[in-house]
N, C-alpha and C. Protein backbone atom coordinates (compact mmCIF):
# COMPACT_ATOMS: atom_id res chain seq x y z
N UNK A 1 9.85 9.51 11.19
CA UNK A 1 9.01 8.37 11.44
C UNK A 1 7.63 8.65 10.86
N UNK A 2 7.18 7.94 10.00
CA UNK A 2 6.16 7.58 9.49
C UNK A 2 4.59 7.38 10.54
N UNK A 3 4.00 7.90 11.00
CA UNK A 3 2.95 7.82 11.85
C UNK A 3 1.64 8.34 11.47
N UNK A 4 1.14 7.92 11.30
CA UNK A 4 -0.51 8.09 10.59
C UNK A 4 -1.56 7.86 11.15
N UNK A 5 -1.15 7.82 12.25
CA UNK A 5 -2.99 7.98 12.80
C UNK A 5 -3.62 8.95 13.08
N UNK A 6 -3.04 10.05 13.21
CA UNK A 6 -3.51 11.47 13.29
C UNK A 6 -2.79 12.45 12.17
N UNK A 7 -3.68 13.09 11.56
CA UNK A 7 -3.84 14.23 10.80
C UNK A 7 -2.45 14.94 11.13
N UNK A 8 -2.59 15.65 12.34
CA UNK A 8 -1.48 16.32 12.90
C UNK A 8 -0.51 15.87 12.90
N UNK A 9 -0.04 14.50 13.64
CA UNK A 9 1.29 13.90 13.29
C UNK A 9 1.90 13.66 12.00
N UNK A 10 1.13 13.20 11.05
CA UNK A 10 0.99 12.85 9.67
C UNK A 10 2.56 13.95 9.21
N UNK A 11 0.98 15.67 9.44
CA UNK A 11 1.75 17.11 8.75
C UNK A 11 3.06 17.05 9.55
N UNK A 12 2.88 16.67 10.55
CA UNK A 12 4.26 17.34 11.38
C UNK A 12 4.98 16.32 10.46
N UNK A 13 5.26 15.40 10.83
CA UNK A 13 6.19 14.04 10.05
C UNK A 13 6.88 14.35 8.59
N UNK A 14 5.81 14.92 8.07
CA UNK A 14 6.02 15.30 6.30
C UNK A 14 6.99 16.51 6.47
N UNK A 15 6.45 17.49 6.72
CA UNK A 15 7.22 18.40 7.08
C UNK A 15 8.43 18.69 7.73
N UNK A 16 8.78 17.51 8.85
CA UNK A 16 10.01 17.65 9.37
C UNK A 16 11.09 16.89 8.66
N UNK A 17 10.37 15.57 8.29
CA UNK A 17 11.21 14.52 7.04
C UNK A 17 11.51 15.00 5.61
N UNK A 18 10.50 15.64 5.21
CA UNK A 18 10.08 16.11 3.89
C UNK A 18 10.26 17.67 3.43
N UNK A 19 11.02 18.12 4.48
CA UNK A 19 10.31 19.57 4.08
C UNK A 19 10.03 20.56 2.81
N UNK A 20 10.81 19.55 1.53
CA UNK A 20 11.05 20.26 0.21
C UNK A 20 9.56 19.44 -0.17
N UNK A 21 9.22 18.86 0.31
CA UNK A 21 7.97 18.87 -0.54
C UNK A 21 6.78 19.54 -0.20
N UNK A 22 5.60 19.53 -1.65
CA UNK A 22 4.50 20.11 -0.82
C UNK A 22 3.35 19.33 -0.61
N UNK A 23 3.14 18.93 0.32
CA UNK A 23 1.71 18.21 1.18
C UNK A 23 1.01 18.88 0.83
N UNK A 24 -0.61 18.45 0.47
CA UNK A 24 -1.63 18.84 0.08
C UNK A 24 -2.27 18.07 0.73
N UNK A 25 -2.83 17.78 2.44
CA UNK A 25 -3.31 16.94 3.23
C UNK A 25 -4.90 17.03 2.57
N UNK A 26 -5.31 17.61 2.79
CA UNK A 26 -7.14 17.79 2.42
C UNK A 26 -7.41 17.00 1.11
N UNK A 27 -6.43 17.19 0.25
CA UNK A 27 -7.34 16.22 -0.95
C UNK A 27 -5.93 15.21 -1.53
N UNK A 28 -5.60 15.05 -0.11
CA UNK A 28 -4.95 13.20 -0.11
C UNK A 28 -3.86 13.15 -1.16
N UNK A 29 -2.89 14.41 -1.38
CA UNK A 29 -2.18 13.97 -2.60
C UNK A 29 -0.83 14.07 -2.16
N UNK A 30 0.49 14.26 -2.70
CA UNK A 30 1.57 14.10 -1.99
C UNK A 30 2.21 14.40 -3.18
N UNK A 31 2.97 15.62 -3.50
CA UNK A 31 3.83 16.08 -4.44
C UNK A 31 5.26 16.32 -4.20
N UNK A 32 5.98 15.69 -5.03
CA UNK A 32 7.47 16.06 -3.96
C UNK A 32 8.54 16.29 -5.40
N UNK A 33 9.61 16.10 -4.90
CA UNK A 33 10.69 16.11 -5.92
C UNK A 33 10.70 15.07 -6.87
N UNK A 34 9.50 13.77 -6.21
CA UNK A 34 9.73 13.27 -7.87
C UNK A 34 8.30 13.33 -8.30
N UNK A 35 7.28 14.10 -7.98
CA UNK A 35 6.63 14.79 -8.87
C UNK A 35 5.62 13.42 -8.68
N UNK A 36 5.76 13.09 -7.60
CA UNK A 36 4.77 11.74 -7.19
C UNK A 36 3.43 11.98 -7.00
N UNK A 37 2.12 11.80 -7.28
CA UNK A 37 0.84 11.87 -6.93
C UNK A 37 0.10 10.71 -7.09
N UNK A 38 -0.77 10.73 -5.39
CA UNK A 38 -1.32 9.65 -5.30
C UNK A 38 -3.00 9.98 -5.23
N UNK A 39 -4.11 9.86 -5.97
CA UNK A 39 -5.05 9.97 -5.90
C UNK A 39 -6.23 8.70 -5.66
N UNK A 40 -7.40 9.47 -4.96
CA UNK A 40 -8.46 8.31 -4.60
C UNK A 40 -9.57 8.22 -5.45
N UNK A 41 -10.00 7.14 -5.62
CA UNK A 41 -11.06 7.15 -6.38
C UNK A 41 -12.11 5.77 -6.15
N UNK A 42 -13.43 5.87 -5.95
CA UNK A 42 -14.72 4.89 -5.87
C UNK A 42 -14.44 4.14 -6.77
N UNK A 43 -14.49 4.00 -7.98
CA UNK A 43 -14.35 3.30 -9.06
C UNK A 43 -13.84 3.87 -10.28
N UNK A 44 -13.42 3.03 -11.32
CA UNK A 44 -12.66 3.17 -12.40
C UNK A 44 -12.97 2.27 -13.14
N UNK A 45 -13.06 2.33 -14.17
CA UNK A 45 -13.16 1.08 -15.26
C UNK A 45 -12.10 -0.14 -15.18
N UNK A 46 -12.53 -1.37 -15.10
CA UNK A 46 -11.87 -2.48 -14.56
C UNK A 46 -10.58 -2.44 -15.24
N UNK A 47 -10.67 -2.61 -16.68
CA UNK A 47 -9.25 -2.54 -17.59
C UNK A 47 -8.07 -1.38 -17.11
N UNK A 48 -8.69 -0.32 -16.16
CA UNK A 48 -7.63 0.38 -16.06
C UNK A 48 -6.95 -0.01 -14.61
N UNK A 49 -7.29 -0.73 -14.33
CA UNK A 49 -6.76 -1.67 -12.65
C UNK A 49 -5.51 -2.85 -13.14
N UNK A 50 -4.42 -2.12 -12.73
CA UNK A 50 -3.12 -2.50 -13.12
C UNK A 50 -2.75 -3.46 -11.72
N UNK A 51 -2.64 -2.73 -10.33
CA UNK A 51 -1.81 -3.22 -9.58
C UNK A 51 -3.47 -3.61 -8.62
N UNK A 52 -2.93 -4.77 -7.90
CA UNK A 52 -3.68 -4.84 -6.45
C UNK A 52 -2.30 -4.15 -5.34
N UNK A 53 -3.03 -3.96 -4.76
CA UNK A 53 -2.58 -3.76 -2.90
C UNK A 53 -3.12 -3.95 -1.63
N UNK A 54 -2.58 -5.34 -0.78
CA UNK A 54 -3.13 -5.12 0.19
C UNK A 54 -3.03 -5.28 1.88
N UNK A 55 -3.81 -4.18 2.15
CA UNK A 55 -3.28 -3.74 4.06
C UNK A 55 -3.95 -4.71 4.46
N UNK A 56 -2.92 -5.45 5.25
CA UNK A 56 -2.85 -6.41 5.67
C UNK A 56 -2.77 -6.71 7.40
N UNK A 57 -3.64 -7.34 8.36
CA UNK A 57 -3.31 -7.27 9.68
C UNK A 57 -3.40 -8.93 10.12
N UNK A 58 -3.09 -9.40 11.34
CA UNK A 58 -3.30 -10.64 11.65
C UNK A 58 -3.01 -10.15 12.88
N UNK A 59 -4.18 -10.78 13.71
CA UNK A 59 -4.20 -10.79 15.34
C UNK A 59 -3.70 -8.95 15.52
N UNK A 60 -4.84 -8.04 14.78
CA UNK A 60 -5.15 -6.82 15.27
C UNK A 60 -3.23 -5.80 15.21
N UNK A 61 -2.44 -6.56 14.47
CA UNK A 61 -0.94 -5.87 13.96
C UNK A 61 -0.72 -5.72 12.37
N UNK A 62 -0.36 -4.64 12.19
CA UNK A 62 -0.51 -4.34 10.94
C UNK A 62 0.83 -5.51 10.06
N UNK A 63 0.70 -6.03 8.97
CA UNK A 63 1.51 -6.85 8.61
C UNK A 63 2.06 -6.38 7.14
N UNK A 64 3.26 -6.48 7.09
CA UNK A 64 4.40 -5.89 6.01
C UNK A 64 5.31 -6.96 6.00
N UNK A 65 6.12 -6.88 4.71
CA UNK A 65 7.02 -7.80 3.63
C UNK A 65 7.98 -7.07 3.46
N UNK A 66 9.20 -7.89 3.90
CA UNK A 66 10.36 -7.31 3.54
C UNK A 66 11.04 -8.49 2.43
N UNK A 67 11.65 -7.37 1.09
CA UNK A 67 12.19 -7.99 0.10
C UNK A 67 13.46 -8.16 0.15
N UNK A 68 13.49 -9.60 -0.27
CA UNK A 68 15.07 -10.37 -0.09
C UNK A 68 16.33 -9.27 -0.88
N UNK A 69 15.55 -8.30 -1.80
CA UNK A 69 16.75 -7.27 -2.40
C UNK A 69 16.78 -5.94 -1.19
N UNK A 70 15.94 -5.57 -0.50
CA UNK A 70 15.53 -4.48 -0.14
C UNK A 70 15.58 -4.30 1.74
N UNK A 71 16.08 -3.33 2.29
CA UNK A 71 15.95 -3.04 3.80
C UNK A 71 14.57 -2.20 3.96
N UNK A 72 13.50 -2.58 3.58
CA UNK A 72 12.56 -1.42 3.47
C UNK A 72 11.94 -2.21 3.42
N UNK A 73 10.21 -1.99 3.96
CA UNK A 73 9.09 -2.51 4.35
C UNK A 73 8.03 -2.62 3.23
N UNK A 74 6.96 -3.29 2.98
CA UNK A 74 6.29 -2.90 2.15
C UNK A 74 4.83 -3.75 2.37
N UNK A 75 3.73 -2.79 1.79
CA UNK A 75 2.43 -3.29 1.90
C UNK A 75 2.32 -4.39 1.04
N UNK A 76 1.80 -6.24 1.06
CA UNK A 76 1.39 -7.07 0.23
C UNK A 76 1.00 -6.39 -1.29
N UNK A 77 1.43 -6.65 -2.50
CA UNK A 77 1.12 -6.24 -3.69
C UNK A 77 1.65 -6.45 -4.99
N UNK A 78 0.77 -6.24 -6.05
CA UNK A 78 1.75 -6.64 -6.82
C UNK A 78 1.00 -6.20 -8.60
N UNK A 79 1.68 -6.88 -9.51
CA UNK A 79 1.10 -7.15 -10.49
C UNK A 79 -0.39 -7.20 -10.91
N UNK A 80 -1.28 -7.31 -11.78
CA UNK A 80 -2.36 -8.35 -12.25
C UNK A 80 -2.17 -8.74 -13.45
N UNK A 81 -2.08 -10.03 -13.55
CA UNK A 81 -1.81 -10.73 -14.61
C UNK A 81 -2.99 -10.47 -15.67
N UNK A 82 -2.27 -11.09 -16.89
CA UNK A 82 -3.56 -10.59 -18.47
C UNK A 82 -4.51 -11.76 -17.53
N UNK A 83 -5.90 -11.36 -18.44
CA UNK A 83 -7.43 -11.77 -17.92
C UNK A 83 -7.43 -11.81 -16.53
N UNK A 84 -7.12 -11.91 -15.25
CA UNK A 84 -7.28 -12.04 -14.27
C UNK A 84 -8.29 -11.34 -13.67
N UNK A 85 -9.03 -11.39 -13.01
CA UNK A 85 -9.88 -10.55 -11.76
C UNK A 85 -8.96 -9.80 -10.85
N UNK A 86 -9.52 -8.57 -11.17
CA UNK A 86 -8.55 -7.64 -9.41
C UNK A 86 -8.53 -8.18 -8.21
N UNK A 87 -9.71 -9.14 -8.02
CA UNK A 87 -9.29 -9.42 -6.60
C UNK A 87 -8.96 -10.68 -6.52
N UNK A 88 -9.20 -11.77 -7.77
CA UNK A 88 -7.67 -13.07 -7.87
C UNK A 88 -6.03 -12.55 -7.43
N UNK A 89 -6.10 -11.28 -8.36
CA UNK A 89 -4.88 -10.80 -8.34
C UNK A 89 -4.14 -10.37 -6.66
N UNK A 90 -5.07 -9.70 -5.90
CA UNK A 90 -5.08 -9.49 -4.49
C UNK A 90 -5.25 -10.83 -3.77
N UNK A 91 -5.80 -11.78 -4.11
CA UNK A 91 -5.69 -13.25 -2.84
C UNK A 91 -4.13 -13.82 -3.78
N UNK A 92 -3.95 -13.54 -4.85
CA UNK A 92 -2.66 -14.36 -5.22
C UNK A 92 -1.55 -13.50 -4.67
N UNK A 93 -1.38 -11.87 -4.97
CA UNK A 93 -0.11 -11.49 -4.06
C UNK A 93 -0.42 -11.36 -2.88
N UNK A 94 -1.21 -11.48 -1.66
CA UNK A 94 -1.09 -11.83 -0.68
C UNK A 94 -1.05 -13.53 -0.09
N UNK A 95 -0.64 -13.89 -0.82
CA UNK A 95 -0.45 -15.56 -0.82
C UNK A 95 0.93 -15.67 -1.08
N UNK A 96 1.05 -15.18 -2.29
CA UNK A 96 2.60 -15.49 -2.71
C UNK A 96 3.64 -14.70 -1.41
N UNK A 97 3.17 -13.04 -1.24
CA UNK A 97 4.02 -12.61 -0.44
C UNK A 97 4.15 -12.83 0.71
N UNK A 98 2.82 -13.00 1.23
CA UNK A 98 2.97 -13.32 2.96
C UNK A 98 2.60 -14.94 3.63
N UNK A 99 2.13 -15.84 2.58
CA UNK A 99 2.04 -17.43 3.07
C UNK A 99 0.93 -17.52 3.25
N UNK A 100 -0.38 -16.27 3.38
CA UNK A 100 -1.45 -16.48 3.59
C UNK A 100 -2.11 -17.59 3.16
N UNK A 101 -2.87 -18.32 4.36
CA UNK A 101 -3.30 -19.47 4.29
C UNK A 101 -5.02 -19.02 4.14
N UNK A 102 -5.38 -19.00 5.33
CA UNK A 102 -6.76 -18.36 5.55
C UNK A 102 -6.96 -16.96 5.46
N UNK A 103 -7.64 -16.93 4.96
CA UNK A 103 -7.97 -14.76 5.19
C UNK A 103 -9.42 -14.34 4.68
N UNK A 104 -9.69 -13.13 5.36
CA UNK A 104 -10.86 -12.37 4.34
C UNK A 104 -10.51 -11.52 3.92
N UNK A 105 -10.80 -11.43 2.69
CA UNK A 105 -10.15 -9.83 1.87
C UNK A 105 -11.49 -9.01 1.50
N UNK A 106 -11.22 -7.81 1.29
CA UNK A 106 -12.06 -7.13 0.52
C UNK A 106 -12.01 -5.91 0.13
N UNK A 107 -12.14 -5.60 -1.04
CA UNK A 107 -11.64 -3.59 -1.53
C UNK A 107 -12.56 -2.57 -0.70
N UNK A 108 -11.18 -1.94 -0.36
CA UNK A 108 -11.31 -0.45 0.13
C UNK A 108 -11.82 0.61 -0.89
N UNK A 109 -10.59 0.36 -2.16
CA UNK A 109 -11.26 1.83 -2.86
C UNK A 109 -9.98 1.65 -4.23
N UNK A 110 -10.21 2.56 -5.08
CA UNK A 110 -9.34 2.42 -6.27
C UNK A 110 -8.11 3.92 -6.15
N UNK A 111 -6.68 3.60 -6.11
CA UNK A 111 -5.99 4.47 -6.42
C UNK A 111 -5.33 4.87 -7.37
N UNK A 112 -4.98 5.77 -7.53
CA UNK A 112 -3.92 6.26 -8.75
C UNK A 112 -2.67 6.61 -8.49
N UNK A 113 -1.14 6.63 -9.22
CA UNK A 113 -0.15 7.10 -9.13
C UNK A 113 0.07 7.73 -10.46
N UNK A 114 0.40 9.12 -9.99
CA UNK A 114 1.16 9.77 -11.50
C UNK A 114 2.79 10.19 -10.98
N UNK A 115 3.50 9.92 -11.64
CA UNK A 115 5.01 9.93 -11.43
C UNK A 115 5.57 8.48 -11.88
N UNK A 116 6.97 9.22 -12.11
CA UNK A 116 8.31 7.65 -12.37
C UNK A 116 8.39 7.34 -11.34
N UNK A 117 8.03 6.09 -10.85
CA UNK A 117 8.74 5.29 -9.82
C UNK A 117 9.59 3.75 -10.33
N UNK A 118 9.79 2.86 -9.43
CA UNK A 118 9.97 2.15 -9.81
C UNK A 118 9.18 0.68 -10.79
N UNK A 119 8.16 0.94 -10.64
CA UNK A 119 7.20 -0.06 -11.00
C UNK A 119 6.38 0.91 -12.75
N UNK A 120 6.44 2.18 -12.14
CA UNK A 120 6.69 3.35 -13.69
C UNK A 120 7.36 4.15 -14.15
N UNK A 121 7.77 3.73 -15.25
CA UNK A 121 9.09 4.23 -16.24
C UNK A 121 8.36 5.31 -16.52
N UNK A 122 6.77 5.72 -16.87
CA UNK A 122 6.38 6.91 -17.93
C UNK A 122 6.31 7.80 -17.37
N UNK A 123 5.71 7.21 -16.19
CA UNK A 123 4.95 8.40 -15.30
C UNK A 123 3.76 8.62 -15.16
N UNK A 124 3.08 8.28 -16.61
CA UNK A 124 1.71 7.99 -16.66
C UNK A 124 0.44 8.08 -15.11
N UNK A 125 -0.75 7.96 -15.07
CA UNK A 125 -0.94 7.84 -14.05
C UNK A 125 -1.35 6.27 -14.46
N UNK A 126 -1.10 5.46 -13.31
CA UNK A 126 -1.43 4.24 -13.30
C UNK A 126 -2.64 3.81 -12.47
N UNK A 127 -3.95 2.93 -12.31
CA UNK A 127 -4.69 2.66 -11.43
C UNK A 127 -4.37 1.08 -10.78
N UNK A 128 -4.83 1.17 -9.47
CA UNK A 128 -4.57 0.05 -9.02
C UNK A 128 -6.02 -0.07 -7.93
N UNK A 129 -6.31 -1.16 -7.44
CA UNK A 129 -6.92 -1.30 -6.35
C UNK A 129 -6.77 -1.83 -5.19
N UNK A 130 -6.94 -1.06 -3.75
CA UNK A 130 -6.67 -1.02 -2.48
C UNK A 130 -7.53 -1.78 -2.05
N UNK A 131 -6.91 -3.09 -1.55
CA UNK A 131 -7.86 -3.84 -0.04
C UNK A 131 -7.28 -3.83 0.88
N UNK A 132 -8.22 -4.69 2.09
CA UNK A 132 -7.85 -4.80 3.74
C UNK A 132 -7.72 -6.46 3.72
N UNK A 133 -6.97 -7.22 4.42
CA UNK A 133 -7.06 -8.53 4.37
C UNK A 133 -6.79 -8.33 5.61
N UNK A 134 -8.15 -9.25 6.55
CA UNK A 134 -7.75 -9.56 7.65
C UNK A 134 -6.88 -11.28 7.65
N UNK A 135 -5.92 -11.33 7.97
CA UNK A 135 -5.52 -12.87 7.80
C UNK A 135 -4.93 -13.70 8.99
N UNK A 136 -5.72 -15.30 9.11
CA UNK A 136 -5.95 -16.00 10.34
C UNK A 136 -4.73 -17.05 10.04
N UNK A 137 -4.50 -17.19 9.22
CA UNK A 137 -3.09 -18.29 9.34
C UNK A 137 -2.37 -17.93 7.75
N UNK A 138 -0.82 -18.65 8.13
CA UNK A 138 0.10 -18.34 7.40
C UNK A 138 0.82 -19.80 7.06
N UNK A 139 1.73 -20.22 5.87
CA UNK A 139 2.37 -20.83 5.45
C UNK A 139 3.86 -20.98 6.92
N UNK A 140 4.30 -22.19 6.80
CA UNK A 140 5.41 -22.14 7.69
C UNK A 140 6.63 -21.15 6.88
N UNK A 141 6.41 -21.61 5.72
CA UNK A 141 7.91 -20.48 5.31
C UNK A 141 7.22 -19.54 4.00
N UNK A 142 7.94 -18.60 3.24
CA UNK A 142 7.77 -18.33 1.79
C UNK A 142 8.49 -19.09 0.91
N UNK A 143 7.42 -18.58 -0.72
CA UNK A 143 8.21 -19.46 -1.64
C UNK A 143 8.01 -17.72 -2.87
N UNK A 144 8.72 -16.71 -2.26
CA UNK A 144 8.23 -15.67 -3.17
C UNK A 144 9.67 -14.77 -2.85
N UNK A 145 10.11 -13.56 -3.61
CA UNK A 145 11.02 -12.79 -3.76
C UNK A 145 11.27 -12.32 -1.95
N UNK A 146 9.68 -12.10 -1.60
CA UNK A 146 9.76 -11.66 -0.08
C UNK A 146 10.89 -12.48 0.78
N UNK A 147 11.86 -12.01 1.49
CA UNK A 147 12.62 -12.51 2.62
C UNK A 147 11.45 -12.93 3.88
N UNK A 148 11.12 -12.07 4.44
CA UNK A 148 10.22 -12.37 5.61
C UNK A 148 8.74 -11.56 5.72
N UNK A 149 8.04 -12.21 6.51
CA UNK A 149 6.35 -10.67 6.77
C UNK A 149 6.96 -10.50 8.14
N UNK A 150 6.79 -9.27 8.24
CA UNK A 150 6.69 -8.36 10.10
C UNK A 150 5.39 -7.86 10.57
N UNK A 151 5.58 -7.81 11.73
CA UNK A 151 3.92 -7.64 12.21
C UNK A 151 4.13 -6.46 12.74
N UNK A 152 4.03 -5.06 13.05
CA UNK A 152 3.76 -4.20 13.91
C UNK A 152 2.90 -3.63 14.83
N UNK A 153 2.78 -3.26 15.52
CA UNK A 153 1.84 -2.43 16.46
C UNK A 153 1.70 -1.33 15.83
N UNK A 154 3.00 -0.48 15.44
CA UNK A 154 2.54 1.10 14.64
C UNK A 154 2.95 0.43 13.32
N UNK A 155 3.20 1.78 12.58
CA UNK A 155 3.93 1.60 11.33
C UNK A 155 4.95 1.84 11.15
N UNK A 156 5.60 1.11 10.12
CA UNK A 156 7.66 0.99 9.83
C UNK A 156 7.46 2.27 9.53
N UNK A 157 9.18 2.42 10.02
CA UNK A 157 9.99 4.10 9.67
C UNK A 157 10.52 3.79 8.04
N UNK A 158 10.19 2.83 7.52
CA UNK A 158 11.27 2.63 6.37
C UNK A 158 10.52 1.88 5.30
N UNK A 159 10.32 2.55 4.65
CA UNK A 159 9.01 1.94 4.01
C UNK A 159 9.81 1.90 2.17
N UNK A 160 9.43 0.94 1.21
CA UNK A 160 9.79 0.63 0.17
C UNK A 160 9.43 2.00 -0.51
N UNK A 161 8.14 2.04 -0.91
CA UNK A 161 7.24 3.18 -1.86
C UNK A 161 7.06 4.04 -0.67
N UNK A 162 7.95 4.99 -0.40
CA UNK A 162 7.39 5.76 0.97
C UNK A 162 6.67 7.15 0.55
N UNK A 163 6.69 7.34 -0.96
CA UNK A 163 5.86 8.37 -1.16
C UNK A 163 4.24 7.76 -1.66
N UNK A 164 4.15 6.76 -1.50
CA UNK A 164 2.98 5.84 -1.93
C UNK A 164 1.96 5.20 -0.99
N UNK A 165 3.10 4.59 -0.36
CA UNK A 165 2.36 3.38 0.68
C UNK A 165 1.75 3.92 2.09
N UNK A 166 2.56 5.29 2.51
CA UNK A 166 1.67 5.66 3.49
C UNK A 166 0.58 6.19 3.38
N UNK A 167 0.60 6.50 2.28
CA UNK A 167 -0.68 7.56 1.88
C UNK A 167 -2.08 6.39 1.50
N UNK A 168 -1.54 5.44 1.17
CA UNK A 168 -2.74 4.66 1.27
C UNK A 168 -2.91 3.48 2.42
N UNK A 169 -2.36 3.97 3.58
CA UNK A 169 -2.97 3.45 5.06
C UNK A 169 -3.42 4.40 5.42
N UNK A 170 -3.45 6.10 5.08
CA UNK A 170 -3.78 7.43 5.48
C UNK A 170 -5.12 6.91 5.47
N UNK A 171 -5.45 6.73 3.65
CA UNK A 171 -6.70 6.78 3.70
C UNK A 171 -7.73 5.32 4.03
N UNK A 172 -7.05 4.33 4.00
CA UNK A 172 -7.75 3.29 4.52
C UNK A 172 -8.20 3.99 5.71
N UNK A 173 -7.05 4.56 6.96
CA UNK A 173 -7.79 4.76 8.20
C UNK A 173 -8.67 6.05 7.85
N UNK A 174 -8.76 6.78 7.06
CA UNK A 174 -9.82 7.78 6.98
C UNK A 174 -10.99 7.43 6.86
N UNK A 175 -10.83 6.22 6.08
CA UNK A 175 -12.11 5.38 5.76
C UNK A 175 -12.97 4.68 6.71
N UNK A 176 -12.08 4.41 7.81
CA UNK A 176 -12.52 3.65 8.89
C UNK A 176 -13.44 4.48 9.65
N UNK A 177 -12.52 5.75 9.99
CA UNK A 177 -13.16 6.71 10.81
C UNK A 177 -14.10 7.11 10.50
N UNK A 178 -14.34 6.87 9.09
CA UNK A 178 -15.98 7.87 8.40
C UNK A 178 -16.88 6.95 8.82
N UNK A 179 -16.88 5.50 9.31
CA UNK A 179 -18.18 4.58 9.35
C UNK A 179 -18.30 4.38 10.59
C-alpha cells in the first residue's frame, strides 16, 4: 500500500513492495528495474514542458481517474498540445478527465522523468509541470477515455504510473509542510 504521508511509511512501503529497487528518499528520486527517475525542479524553460499534471482534491479528498482500459488509478493529466500554455493544458486535462466545472488551479513545481514508460518510448528525460486543483463542482457524467473520478481519504493501492505518481504527491506534501 502506497501511503505517503510520512517519510517513514513511505521507506517502509518501498521496501517491503519494492525491495529490488533502490530508493534514494533525500533527493526525491526512485530507481528501480525500469531504470525510472523522477526529478524536481523550480523552473525549466517553457518549450521543455511536455506533460501537465494535476493533484487534484474536492471537499478536502484527494481525487483520481480511473481509465476505461485500465484497473489502476491515476492523477488528472495529460498531453500539451502544439502552442498551448502549460496551464491551458492543466485546466483542459482536468476538465476533460474529471468534468471539472469550477476549480482553482495553480503550479506546484516542474518535474522530470528519465526512463521508458508508457507515455516514453526513449527514455529521454521528459519535463512536465505539477499543479494542485482545488475543485468545487463537476460535470454530471464524462465525455473523455476516463471511466469514472474516485475521491479518497488516503491514497489508492493501485496506481497507473506507480513509479511516478506517488512520488509526485510525496513532494507536493513536502511542499506543504515547508510553508
Amino acid at each position: 500500500m502506497y501511503i505517503l504521508y510520512e517519510r517513514q511509511q513511505y521507506e517502509n512501503c518501498c521496501f517491503l513492495l519494492y525491495g529490488w529497487y533502490n530508493c534514494i528518499i533525500n533527493k526525491l528520486e526512485f530507481v528501480g528495474a525500469f531504470n525510472m527517475q523522477v526529478n524536481f525542479y523550480e523552473k525549466v524553460d517553457d518549450s521543455l514542458l511536455k506533460f501537465a499534471v494535476i493533484i487534484s482534491k474536492h471537499n478536502g479528498k484527494w481525487v483520481f481517474c480511473k481509465h476505461k482500459d485500465r484497473n489502476t488509478y491515476e492523477i488528472p493529466g495529460g498531453h500539451r498540445e502544439e502552442n498551448e500554455m502549460i496551464l491551458e493544458t492543466a485546466k483542459r486535462e482536468l476538465q476533460e478527465e474529471t468534468g471539472a466545472l469550477k476549480f482553482s488551479i495553480s503550479p506546484i513545481c516542474v518535474y522530470s522523468v528519465i526512463g521508458k514508460n508508457r507515455v516514453n518510448q526513449t527514455g529521454e528525460e521528459t519535463y512536465g509541470m505539477l499543479f494542485l486543483a482545488d475543485i468545487q463542482t463537476f460535470e454530471n457524467e464524462l465525455h473523455s477515455e476516463m471511466e469514472s473520478i474516485c475521491f479518497f481519504d488516503g491514497l489508492p493501492s493501485e496506481w497507473t504510473y506507480p513509479q511516478i505518481q506517488p512520488l509526485l504527491i510525496k513532494e507536493y506534501l513536502r511542499r506543504v509542510e515547508i510553508k
